[in-house]
N, C-alpha and C. Protein backbone atom coordinates (compact mmCIF):
# COMPACT_ATOMS: atom_id res chain seq x y z
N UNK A 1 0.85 -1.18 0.00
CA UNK A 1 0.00 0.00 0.00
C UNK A 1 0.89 1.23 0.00
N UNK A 2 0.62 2.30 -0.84
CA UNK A 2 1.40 3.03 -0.90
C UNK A 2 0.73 4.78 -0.73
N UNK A 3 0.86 5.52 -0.22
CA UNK A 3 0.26 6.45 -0.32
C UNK A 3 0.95 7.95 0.33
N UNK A 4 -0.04 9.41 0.34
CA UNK A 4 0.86 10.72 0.48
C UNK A 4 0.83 11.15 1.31
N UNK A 5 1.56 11.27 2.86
CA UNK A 5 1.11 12.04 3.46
C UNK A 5 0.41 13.57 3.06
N UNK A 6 -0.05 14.04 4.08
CA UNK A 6 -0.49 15.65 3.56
C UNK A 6 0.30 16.60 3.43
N UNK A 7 1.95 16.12 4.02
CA UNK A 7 2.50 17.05 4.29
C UNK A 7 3.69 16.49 2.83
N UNK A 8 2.98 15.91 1.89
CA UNK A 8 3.53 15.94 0.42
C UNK A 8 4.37 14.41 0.30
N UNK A 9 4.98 13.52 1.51
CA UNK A 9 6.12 12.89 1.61
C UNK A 9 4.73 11.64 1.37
N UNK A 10 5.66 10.07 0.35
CA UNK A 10 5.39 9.47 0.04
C UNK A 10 5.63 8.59 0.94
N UNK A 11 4.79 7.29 1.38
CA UNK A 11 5.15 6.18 1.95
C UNK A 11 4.27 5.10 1.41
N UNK A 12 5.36 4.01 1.45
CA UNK A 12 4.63 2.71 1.50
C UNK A 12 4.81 1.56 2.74
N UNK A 13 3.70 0.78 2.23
CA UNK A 13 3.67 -0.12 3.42
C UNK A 13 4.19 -1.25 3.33
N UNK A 14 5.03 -2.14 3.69
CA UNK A 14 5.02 -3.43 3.56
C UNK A 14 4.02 -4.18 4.09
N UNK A 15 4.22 -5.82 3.33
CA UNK A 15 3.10 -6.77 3.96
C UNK A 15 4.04 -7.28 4.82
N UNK A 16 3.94 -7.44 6.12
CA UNK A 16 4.14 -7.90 6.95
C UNK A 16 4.06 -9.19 7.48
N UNK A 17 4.38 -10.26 8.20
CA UNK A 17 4.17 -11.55 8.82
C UNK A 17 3.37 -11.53 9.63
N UNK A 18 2.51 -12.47 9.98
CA UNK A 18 2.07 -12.83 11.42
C UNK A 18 3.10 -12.47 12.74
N UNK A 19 3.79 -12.92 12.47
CA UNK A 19 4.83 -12.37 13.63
C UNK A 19 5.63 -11.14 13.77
N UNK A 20 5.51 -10.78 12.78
CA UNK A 20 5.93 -8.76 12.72
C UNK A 20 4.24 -8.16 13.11
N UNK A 21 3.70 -8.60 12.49
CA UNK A 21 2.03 -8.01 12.97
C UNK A 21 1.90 -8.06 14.44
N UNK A 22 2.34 -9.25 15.06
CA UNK A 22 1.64 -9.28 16.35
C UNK A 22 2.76 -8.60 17.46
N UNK A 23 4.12 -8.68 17.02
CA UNK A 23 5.30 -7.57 17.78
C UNK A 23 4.46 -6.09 17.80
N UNK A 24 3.77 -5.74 16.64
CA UNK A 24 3.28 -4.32 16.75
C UNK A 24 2.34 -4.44 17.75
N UNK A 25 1.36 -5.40 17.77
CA UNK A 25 0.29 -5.16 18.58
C UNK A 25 0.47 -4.93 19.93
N UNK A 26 1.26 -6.20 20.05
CA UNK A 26 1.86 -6.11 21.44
C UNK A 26 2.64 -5.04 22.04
N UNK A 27 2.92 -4.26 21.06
CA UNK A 27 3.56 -2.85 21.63
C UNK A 27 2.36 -2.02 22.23
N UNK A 28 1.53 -2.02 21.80
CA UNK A 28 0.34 -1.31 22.30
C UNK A 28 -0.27 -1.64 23.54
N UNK A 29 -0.44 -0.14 24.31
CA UNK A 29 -0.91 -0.61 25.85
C UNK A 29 -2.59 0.17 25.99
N UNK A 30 -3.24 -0.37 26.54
CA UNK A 30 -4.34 0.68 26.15
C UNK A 30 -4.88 0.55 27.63
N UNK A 31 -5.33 2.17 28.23
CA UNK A 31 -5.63 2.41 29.21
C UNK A 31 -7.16 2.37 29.25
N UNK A 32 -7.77 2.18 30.05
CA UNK A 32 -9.69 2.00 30.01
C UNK A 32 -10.16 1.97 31.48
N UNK A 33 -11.53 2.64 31.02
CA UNK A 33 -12.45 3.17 31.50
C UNK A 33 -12.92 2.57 32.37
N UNK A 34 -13.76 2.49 33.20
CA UNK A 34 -14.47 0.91 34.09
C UNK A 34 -15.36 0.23 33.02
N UNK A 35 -15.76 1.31 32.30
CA UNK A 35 -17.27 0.72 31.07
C UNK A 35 -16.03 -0.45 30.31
N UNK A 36 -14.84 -0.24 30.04
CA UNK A 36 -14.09 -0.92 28.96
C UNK A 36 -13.88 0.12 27.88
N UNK A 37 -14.45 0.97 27.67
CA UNK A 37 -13.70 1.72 26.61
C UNK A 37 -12.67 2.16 26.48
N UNK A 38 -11.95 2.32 25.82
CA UNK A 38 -10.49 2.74 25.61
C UNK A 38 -10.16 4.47 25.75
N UNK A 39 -9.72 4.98 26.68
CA UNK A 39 -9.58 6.07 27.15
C UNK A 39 -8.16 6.35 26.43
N UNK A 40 -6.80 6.17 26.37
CA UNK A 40 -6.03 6.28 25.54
C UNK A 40 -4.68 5.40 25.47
N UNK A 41 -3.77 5.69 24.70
CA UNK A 41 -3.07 4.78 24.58
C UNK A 41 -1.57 5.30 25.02
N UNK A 42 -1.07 4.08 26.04
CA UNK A 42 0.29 4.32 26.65
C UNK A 42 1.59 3.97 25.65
N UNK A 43 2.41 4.74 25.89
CA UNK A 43 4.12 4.69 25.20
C UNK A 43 3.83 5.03 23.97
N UNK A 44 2.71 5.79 23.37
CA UNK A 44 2.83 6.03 22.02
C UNK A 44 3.41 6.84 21.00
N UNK A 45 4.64 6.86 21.72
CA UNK A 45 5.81 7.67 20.65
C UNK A 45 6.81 6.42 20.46
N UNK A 46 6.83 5.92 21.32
CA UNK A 46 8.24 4.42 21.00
C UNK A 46 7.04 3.44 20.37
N UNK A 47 5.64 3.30 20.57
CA UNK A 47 4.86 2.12 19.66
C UNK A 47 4.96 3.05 18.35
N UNK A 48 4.79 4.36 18.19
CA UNK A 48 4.68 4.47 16.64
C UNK A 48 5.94 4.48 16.06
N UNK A 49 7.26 4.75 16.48
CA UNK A 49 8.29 4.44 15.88
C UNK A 49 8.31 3.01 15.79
N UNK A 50 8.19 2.12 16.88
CA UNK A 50 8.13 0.55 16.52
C UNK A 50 7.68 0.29 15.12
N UNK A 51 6.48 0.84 14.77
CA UNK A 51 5.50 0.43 13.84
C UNK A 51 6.05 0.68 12.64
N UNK A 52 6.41 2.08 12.34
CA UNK A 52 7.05 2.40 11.60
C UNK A 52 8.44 2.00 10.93
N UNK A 53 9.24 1.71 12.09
CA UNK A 53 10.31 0.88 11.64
C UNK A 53 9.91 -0.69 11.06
N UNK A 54 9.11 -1.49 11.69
CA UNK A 54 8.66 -2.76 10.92
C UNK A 54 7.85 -2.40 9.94
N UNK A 55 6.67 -1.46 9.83
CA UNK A 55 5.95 -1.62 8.80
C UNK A 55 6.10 -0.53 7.59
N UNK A 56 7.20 0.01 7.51
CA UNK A 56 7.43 0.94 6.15
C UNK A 56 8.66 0.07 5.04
N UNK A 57 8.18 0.21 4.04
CA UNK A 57 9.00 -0.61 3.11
C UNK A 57 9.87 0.93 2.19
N UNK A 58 10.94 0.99 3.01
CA UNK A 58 11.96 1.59 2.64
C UNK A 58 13.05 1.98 3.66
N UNK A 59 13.37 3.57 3.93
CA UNK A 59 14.42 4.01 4.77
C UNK A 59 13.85 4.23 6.25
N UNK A 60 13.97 3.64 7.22
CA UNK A 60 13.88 3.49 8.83
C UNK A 60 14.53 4.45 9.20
N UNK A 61 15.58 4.87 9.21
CA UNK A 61 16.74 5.24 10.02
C UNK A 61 16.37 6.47 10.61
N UNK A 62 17.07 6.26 11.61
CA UNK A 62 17.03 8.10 12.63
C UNK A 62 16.57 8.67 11.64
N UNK A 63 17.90 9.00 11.01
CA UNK A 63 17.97 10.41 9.73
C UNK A 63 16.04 10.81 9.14
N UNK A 64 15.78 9.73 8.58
CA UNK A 64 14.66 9.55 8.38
C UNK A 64 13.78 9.93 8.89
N UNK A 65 13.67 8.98 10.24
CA UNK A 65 12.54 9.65 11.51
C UNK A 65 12.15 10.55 11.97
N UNK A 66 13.77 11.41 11.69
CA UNK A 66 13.86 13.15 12.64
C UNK A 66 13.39 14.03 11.51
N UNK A 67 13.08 13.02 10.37
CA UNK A 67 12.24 14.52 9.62
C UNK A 67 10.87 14.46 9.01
N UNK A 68 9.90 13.45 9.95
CA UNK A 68 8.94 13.22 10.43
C UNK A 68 8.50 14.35 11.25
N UNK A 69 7.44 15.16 10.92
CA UNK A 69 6.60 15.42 12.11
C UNK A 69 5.70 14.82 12.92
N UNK A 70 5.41 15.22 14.04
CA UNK A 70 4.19 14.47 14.93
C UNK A 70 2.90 13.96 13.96
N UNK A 71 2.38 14.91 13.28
CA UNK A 71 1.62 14.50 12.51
C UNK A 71 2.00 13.81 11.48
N UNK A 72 2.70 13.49 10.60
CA UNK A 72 3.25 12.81 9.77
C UNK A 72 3.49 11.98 10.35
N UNK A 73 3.70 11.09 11.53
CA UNK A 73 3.71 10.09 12.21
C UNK A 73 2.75 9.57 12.77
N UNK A 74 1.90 10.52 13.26
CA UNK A 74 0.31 10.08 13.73
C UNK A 74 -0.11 9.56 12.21
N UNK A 75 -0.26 10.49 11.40
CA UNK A 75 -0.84 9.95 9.92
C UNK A 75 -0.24 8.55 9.39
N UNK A 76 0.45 8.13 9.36
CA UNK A 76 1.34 6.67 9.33
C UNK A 76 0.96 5.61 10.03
N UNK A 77 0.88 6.01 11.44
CA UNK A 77 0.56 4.88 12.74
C UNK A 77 -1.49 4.78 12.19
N UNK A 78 -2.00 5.37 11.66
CA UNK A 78 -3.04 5.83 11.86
C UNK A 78 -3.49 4.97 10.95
N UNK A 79 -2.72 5.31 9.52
CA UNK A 79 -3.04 4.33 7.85
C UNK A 79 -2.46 3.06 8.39
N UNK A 80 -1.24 2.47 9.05
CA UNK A 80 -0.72 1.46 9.47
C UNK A 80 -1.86 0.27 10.24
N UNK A 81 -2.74 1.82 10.76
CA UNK A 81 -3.76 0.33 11.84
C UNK A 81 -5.13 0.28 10.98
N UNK A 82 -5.47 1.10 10.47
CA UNK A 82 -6.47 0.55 9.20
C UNK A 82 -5.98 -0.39 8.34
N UNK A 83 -4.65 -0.59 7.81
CA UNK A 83 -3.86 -1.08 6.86
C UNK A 83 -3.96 -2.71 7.32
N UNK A 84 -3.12 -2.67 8.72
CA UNK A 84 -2.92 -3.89 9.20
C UNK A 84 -4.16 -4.79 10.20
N UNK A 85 -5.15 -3.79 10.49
CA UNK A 85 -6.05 -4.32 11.28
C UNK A 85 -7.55 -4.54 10.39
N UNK A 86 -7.61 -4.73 8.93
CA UNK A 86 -8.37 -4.98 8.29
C UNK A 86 -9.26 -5.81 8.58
N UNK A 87 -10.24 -6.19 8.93
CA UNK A 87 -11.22 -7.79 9.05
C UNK A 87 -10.69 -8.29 10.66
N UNK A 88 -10.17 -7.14 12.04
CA UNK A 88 -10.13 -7.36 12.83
C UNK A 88 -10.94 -7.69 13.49
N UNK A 89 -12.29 -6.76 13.20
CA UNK A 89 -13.61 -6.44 13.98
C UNK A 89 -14.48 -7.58 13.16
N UNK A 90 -14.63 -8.20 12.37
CA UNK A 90 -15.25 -9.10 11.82
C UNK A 90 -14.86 -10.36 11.90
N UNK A 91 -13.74 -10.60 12.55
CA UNK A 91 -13.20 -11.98 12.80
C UNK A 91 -13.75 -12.28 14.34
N UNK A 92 -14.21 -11.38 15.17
CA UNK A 92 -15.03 -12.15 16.26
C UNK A 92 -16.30 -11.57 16.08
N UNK A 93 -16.95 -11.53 15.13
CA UNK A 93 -18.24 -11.39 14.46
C UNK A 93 -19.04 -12.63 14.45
């Protein structure tokens, strides 16, 4: 999957393994409510670099990263979990 951020810069996605998929997930900590809803999510500057480093099919590196903005990284982590979490919600359907 390949697509623009807004802020002009191109990325693509790799397809990933079962076992690179589930390292990402598992990076994710999610804080909640008494109801169970998800109030927000813990360490999410080292889970979206995680993500990013496994799930972009090209240049990782610092150099790279540091010229990322916040949003250009939210926008990534964001297409990354639509991307990778496709038919999540329908598999315990």
């Amino acid at each position: 999957m390949e697509f623009k951020l807004k802020s002009g810069k191109k990325i693509k996605l790799k397809d990933v393994s079962i076992d690179e998929r589930d390292e990402m997930l598992d990076s994710v900590q999610y804080e909640m409510d008494s109801e169970g809803n998800i109030g927000q999510i813990k360490l999410m500057h080292s889970t979206m670099t995680k993500w990013i480093r496994i799930g972009l099919d090209g240049d990782t590196s610092d150099e790279f990263l540091k010229t990322l903005t916040l949003e250009d990284r939210t926008e990534i982590f964001t297409k990354m979990q639509n991307y990778y979490l496709v038919g999540e919600d329908k598999a315990s359907k």
